[in-house]
PDB file of N, CA and C in Angstrom:
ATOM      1  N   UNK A   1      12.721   6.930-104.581  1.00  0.00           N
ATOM      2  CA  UNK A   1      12.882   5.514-104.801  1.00  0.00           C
ATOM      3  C   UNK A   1      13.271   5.291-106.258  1.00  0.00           C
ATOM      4  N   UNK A   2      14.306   4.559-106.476  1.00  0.00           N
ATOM      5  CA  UNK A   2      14.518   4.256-107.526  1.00  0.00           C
ATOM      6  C   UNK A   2      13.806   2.974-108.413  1.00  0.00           C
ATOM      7  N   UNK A   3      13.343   1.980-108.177  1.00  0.00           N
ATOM      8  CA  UNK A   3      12.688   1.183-108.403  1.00  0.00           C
ATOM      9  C   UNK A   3      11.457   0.616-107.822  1.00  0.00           C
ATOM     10  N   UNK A   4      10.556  -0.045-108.869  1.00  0.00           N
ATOM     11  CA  UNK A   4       9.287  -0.415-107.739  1.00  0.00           C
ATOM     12  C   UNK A   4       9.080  -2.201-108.339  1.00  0.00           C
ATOM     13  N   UNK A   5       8.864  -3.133-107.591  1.00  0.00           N
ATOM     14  CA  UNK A   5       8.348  -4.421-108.052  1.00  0.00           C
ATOM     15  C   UNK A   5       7.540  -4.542-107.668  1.00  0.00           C
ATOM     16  N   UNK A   6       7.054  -4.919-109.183  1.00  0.00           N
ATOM     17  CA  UNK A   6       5.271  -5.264-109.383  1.00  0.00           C
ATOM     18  C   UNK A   6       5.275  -6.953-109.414  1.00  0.00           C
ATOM     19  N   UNK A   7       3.979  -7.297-108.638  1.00  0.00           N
ATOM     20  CA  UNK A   7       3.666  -8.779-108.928  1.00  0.00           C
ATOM     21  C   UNK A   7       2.379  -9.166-109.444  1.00  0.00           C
ATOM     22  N   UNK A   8       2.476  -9.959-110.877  1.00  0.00           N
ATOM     23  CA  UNK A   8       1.324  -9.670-111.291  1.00  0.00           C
ATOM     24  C   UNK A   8       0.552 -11.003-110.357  1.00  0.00           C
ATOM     25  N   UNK A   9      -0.828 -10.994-110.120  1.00  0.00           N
ATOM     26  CA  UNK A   9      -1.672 -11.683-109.651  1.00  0.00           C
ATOM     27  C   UNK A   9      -3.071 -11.884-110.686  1.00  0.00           C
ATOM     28  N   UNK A  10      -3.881 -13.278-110.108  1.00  0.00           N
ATOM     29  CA  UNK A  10      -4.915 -13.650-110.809  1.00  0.00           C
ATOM     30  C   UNK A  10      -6.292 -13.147-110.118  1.00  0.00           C
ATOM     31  N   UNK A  11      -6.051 -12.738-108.572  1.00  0.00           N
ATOM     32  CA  UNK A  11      -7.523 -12.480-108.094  1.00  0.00           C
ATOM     33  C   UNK A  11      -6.807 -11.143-106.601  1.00  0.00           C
ATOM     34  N   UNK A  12      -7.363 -10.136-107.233  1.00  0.00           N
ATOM     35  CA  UNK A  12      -6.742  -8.982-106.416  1.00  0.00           C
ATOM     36  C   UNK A  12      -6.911  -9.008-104.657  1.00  0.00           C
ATOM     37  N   UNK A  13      -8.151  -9.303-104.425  1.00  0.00           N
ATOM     38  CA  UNK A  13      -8.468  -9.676-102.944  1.00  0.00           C
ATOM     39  C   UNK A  13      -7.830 -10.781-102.131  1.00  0.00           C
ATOM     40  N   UNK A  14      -7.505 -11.719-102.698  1.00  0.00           N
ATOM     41  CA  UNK A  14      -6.671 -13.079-102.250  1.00  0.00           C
ATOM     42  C   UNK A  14      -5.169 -12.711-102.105  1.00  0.00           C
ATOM     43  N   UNK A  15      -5.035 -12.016-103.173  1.00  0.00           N
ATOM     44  CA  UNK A  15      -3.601 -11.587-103.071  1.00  0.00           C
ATOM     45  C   UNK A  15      -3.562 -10.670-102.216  1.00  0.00           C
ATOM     46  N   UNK A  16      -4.003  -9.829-102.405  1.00  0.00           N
ATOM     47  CA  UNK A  16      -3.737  -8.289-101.031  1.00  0.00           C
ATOM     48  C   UNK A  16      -4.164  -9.190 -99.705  1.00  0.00           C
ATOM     49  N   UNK A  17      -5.046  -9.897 -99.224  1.00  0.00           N
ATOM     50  CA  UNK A  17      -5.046 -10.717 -97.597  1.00  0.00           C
ATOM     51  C   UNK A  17      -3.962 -11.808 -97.437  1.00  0.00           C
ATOM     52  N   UNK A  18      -3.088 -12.178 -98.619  1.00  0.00           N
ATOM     53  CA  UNK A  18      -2.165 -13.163 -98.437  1.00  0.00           C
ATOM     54  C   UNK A  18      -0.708 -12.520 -98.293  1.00  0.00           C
ATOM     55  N   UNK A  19      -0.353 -11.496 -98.708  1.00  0.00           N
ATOM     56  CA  UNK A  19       0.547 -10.415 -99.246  1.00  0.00           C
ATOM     57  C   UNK A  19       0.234  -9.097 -97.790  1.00  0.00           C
ATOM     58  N   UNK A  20      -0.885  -8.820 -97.469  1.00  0.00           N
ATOM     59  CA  UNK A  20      -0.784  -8.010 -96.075  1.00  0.00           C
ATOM     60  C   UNK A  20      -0.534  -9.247 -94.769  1.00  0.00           C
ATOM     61  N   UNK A  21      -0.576 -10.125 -94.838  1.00  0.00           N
ATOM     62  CA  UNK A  21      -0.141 -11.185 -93.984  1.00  0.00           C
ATOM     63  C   UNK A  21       1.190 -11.497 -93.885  1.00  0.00           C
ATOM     64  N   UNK A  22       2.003 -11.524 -95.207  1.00  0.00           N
ATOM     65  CA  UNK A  22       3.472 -11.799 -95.704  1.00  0.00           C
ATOM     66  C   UNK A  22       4.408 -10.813 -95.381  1.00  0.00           C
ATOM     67  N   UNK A  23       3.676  -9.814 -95.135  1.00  0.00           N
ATOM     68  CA  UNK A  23       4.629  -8.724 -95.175  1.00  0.00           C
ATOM     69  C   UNK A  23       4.373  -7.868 -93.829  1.00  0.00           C
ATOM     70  N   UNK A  24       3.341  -8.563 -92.763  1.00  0.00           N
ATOM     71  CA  UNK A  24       3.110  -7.594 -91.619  1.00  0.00           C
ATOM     72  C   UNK A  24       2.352  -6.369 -91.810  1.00  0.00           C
ATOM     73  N   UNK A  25       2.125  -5.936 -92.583  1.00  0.00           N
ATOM     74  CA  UNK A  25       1.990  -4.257 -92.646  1.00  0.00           C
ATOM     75  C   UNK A  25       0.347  -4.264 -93.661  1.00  0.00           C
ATOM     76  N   UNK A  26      -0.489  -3.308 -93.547  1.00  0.00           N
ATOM     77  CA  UNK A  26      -1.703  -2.837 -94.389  1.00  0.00           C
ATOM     78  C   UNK A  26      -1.105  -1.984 -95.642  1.00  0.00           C
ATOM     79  N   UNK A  27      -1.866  -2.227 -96.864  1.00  0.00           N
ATOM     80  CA  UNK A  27      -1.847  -1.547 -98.352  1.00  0.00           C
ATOM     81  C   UNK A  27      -1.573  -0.240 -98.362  1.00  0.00           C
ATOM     82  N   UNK A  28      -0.470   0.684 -98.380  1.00  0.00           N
ATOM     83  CA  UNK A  28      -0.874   1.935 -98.735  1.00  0.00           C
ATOM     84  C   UNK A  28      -2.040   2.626 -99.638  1.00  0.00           C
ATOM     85  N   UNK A  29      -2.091   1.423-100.475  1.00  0.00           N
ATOM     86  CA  UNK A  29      -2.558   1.657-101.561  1.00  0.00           C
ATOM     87  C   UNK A  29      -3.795   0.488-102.058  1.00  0.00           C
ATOM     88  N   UNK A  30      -4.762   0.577-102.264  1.00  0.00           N
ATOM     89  CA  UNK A  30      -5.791  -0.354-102.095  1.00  0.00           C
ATOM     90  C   UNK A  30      -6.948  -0.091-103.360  1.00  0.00           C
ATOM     91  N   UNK A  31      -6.579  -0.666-103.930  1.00  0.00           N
ATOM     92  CA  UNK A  31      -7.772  -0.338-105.342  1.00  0.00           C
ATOM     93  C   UNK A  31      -7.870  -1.749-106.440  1.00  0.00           C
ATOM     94  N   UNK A  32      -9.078  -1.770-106.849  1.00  0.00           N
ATOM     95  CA  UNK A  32      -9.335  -2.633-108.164  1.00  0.00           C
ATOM     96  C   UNK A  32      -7.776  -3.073-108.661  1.00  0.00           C
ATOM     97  N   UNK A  33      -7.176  -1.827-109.024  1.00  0.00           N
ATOM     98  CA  UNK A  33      -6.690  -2.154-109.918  1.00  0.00           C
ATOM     99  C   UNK A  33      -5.317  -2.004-109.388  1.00  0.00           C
ATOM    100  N   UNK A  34      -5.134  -1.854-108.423  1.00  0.00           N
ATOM    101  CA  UNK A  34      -3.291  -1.586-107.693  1.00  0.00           C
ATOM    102  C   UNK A  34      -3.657  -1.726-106.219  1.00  0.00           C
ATOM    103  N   UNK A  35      -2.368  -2.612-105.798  1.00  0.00           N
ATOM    104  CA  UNK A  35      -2.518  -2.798-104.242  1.00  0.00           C
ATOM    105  C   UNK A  35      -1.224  -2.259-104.469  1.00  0.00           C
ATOM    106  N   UNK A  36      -0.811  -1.274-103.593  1.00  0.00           N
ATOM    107  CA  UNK A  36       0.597  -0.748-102.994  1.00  0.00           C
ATOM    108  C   UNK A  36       0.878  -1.266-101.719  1.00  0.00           C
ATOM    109  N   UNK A  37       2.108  -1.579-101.483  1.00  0.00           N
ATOM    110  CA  UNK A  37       2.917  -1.571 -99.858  1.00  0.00           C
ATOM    111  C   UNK A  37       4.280  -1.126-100.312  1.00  0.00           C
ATOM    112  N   UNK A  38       4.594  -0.359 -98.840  1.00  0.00           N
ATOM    113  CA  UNK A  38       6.033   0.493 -98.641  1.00  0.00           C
ATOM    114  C   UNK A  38       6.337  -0.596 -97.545  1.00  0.00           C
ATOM    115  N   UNK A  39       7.351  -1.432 -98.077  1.00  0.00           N
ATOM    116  CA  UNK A  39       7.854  -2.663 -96.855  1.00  0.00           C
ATOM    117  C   UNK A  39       9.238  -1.940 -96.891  1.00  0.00           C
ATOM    118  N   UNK A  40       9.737  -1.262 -95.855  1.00  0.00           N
ATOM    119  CA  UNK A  40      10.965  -1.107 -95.163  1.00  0.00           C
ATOM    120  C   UNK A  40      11.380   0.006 -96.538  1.00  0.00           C
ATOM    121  N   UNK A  41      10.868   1.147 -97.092  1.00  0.00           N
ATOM    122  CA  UNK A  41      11.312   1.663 -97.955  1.00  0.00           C
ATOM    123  C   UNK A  41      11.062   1.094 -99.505  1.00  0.00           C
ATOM    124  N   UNK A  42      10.686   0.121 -99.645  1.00  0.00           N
ATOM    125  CA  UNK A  42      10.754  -0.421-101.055  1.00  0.00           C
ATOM    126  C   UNK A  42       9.076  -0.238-101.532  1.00  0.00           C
ATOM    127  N   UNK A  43       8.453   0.019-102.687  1.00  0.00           N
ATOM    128  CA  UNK A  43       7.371   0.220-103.215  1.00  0.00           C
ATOM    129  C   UNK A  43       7.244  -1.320-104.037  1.00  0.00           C
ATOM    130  N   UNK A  44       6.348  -2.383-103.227  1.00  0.00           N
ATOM    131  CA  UNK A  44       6.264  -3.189-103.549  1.00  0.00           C
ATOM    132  C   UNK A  44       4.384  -3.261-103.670  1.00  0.00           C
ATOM    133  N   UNK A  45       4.092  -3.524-105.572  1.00  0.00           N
ATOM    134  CA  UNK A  45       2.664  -3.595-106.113  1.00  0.00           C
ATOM    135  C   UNK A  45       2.148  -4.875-106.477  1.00  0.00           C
ATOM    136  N   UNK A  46       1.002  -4.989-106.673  1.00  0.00           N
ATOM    137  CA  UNK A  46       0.269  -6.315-106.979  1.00  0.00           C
ATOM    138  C   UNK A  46      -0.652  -5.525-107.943  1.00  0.00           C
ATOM    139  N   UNK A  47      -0.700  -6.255-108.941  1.00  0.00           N
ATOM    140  CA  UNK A  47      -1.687  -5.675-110.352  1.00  0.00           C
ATOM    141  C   UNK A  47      -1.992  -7.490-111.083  1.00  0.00           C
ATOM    142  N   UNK A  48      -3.478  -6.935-110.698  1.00  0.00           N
ATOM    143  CA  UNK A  48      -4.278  -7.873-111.364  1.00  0.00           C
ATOM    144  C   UNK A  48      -4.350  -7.773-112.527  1.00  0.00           C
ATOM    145  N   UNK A  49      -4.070  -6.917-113.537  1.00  0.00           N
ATOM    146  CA  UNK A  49      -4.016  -7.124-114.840  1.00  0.00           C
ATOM    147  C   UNK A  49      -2.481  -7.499-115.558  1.00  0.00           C
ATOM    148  N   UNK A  50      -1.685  -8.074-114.303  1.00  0.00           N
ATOM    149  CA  UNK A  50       0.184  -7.857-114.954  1.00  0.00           C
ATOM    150  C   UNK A  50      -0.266  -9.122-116.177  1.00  0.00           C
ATOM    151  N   UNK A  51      -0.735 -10.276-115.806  1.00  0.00           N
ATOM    152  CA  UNK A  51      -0.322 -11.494-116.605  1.00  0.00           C
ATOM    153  C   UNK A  51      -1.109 -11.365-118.075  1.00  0.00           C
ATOM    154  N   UNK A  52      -2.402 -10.687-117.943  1.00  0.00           N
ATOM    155  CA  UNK A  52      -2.640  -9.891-119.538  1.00  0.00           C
ATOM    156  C   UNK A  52      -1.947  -9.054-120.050  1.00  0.00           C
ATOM    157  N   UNK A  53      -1.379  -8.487-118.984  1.00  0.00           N
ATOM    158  CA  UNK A  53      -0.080  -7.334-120.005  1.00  0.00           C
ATOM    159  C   UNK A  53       1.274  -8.254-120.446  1.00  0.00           C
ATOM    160  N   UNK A  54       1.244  -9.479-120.304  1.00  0.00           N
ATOM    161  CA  UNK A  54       2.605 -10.305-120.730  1.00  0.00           C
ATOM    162  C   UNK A  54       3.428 -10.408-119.656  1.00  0.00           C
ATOM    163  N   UNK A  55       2.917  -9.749-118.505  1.00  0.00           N
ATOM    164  CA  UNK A  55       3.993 -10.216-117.348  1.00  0.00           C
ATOM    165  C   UNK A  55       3.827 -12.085-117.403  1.00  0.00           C
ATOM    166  N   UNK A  56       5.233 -12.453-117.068  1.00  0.00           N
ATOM    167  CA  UNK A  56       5.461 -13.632-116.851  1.00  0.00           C
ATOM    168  C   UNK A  56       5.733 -14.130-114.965  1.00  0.00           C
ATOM    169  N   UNK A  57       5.953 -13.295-114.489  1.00  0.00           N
ATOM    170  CA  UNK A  57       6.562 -13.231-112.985  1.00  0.00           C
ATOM    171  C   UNK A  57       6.452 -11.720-112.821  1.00  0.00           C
ATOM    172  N   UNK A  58       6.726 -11.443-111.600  1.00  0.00           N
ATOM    173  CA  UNK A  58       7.443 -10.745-110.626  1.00  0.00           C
ATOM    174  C   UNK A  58       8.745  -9.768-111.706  1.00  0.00           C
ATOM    175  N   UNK A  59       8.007  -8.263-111.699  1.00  0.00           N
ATOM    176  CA  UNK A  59       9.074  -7.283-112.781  1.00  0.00           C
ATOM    177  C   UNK A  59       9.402  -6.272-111.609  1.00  0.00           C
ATOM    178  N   UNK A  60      10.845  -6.182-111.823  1.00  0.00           N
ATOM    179  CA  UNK A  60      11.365  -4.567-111.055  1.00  0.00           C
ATOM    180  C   UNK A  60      11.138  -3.674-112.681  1.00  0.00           C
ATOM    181  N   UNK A  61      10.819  -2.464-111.783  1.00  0.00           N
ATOM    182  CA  UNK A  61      10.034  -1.483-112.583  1.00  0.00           C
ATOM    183  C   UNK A  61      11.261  -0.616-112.339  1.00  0.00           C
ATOM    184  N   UNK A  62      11.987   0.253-112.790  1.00  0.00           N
ATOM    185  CA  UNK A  62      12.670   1.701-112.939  1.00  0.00           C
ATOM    186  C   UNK A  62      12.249   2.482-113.092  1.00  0.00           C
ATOM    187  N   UNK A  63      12.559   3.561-111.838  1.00  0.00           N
ATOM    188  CA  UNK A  63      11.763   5.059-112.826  1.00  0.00           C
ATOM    189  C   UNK A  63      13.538   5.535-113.870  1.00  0.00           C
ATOM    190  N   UNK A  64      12.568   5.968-114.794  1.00  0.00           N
ATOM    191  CA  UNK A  64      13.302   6.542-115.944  1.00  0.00           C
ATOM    192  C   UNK A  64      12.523   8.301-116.161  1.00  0.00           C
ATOM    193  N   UNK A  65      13.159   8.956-116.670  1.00  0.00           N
ATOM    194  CA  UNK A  65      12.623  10.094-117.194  1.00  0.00           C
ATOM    195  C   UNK A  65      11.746  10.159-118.206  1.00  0.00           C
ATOM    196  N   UNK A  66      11.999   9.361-119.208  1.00  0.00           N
ATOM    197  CA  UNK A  66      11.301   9.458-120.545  1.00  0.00           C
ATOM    198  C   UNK A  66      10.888   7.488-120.836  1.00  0.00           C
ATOM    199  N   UNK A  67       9.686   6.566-120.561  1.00  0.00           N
ATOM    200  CA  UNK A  67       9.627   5.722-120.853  1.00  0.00           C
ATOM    201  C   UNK A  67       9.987   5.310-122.335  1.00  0.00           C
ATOM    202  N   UNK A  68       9.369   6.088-122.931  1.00  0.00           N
ATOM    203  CA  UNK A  68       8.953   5.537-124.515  1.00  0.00           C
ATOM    204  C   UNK A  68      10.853   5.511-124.818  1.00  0.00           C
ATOM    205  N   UNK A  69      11.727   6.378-124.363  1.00  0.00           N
ATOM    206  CA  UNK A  69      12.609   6.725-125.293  1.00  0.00           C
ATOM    207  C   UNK A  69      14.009   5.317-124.495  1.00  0.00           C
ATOM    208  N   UNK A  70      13.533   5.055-123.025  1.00  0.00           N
ATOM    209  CA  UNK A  70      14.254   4.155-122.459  1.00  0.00           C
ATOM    210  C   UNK A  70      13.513   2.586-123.508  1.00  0.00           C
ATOM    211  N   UNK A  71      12.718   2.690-123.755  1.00  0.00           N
ATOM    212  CA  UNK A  71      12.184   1.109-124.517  1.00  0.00           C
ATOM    213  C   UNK A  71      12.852   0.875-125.534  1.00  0.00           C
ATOM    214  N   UNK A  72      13.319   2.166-126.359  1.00  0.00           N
ATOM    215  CA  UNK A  72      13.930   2.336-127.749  1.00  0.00           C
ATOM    216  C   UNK A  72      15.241   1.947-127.660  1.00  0.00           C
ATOM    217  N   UNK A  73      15.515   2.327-126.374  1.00  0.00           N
ATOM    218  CA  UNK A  73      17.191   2.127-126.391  1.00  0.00           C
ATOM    219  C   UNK A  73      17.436   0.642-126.008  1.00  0.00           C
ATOM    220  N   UNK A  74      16.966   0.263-124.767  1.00  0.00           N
ATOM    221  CA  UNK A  74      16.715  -1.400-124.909  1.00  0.00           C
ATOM    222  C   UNK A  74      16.384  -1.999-126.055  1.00  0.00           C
ATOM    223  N   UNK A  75      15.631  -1.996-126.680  1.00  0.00           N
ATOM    224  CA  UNK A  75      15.415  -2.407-128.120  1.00  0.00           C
ATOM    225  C   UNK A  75      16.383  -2.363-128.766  1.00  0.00           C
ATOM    226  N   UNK A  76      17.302  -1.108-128.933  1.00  0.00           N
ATOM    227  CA  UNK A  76      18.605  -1.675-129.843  1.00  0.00           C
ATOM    228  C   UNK A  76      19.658  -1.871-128.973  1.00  0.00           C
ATOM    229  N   UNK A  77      19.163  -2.384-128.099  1.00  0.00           N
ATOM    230  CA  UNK A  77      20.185  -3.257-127.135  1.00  0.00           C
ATOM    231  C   UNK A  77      20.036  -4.651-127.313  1.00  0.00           C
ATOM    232  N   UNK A  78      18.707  -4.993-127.777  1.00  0.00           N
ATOM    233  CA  UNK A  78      18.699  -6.659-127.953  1.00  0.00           C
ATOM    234  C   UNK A  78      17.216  -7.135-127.804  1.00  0.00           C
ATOM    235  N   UNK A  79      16.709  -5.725-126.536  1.00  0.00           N
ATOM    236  CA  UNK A  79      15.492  -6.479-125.866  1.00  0.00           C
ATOM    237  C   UNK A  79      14.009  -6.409-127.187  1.00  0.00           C
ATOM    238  N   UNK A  80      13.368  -6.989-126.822  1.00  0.00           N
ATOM    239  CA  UNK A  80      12.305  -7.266-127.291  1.00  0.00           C
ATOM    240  C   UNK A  80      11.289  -6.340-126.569  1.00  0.00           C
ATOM    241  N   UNK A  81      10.115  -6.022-127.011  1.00  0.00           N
ATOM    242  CA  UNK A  81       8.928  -4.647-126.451  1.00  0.00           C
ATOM    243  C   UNK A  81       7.745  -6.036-125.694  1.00  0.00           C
ATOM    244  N   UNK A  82       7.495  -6.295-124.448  1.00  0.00           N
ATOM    245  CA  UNK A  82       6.679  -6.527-123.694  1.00  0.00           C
ATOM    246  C   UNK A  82       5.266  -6.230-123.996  1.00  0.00           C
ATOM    247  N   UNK A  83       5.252  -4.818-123.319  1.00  0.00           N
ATOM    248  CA  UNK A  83       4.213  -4.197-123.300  1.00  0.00           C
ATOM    249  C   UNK A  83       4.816  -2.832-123.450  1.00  0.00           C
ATOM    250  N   UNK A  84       4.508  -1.717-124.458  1.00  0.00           N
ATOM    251  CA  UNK A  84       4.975  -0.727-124.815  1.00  0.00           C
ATOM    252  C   UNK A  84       4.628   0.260-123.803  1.00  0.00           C
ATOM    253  N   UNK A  85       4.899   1.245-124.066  1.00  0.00           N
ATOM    254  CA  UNK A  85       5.313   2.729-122.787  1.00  0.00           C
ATOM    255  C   UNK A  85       3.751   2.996-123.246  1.00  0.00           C
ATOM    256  N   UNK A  86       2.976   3.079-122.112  1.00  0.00           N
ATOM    257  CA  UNK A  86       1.380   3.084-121.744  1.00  0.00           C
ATOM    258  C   UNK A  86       1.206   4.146-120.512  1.00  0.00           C
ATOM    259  N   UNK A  87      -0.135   4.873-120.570  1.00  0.00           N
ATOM    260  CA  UNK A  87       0.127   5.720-119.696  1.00  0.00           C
ATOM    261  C   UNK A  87      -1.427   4.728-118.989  1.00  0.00           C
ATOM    262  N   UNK A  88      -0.738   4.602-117.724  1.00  0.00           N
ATOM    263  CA  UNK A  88      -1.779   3.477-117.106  1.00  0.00           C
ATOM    264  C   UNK A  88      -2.864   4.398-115.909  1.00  0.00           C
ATOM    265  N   UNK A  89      -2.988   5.702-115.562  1.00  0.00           N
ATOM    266  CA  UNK A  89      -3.480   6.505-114.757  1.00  0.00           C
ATOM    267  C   UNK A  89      -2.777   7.556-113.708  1.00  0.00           C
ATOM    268  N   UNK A  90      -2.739   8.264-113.906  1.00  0.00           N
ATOM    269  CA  UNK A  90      -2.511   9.487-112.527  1.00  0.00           C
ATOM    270  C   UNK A  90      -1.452  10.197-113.274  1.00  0.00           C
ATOM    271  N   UNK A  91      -0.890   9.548-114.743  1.00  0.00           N
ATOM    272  CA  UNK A  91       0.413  10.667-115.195  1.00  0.00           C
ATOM    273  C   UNK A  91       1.413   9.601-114.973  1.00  0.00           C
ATOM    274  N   UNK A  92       1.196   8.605-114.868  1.00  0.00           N
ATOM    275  CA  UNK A  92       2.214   7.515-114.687  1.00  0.00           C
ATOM    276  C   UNK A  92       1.946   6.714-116.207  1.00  0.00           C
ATOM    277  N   UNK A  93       3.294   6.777-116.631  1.00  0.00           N
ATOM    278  CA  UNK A  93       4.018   5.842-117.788  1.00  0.00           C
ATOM    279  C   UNK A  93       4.439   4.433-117.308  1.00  0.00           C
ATOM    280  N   UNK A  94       4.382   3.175-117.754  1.00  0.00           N
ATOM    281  CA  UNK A  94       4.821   2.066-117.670  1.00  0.00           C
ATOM    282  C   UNK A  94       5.077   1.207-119.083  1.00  0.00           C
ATOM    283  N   UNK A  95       6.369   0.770-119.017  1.00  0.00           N
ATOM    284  CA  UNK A  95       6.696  -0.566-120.188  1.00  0.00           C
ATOM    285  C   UNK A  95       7.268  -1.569-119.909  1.00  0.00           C
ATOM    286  N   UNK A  96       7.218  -2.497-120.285  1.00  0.00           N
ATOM    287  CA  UNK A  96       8.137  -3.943-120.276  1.00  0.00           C
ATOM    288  C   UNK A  96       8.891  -3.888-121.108  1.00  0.00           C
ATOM    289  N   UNK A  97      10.234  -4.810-121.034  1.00  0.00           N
ATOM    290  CA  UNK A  97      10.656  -5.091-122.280  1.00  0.00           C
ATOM    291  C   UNK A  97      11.238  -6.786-121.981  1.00  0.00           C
ATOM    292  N   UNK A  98      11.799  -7.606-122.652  1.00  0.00           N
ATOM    293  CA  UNK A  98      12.016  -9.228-122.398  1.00  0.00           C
ATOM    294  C   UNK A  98      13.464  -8.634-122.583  1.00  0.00           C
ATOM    295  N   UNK A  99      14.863  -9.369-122.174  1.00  0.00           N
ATOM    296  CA  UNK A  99      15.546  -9.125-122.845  1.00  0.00           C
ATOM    297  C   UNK A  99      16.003 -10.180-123.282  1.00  0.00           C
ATOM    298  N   UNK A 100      17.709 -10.646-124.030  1.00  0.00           N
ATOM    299  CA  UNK A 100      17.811 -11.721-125.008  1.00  0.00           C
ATOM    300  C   UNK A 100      18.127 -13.028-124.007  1.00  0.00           C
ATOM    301  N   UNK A 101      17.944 -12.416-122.876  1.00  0.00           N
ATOM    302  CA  UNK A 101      17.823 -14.010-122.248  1.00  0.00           C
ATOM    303  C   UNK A 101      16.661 -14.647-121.669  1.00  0.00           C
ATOM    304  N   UNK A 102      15.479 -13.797-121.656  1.00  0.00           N
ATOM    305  CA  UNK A 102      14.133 -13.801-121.537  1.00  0.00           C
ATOM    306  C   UNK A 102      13.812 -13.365-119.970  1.00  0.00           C
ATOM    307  N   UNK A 103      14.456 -12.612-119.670  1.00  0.00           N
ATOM    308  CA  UNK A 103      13.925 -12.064-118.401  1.00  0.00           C
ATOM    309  C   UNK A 103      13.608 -10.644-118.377  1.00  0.00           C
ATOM    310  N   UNK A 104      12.026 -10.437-117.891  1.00  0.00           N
ATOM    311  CA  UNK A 104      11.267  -8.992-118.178  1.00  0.00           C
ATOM    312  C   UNK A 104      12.113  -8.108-117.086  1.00  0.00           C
ATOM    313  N   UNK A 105      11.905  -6.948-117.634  1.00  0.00           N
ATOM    314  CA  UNK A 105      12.058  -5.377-116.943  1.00  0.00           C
ATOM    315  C   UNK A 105      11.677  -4.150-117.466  1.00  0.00           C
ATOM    316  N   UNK A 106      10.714  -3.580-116.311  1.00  0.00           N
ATOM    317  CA  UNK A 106      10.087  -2.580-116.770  1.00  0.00           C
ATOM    318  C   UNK A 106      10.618  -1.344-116.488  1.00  0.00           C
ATOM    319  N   UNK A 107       9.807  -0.046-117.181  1.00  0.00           N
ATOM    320  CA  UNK A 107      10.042   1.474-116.877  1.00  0.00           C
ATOM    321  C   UNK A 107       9.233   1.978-116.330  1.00  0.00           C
ATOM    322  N   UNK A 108       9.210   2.801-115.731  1.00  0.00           N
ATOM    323  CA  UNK A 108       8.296   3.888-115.314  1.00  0.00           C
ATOM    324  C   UNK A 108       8.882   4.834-115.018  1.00  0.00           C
ATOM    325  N   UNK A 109       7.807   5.923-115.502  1.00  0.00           N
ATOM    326  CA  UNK A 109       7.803   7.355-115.269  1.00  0.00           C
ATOM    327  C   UNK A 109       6.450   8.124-114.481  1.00  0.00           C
ATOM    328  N   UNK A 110       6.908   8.255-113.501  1.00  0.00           N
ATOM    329  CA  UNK A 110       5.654   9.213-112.623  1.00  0.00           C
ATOM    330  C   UNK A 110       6.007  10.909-112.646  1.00  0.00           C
TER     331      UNK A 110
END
């Protein structure tokens, strides 16, 4: 998969019974801190902590090879640093960046 969209949420349980309703299908993935679903091939997440990390909405995530070094290059592309290349659990890298028209997009590396 080349990309994953994350949606950040305010209360993880409300969202995962409103979101397994929306989408037909049960969580692959079910935890505190990450709800996963595979809807038709696509890796679509809910993270209760997105809107403290500066998520503003709904981010498509990229996997990239190297986070930290994809943030750098956006950066002297224009974008602004979100939330910097963080290693958030399991060996997985994640960053935001805004770019100059103010719409977020993140990296990841698993």
């Amino acid at each position: 998969m080349s990309h994953s969209v994350i949606i950040p949420v305010t209360e993880i349980d409300a969202a995962t019974a409103f979101y397994t309703i929306a989408f037909g299908i049960e969580p692959h993935t079910d935890t505190p801190y990450y709800v996963g679903y595979n809807v038709a091939g696509q890796e679509i997440g809910l993270n209760p902590t997105g809107h403290a990390s500066g998520m503003t909405g709904t981010v498509v995530f990229w996997n990239v090879d190297d986070v930290a070094a994809k943030v750098a290059e956006a950066e002297a592309a224009g974008a602004t640093i979100t939330q910097p290349a963080t290693e958030v659990g399991g060996g997985v890298t994640t960053a935001i960046v805004t770019d100059p028209h103010g719409n977020q997009l993140g990296f990841i590396s698993q």
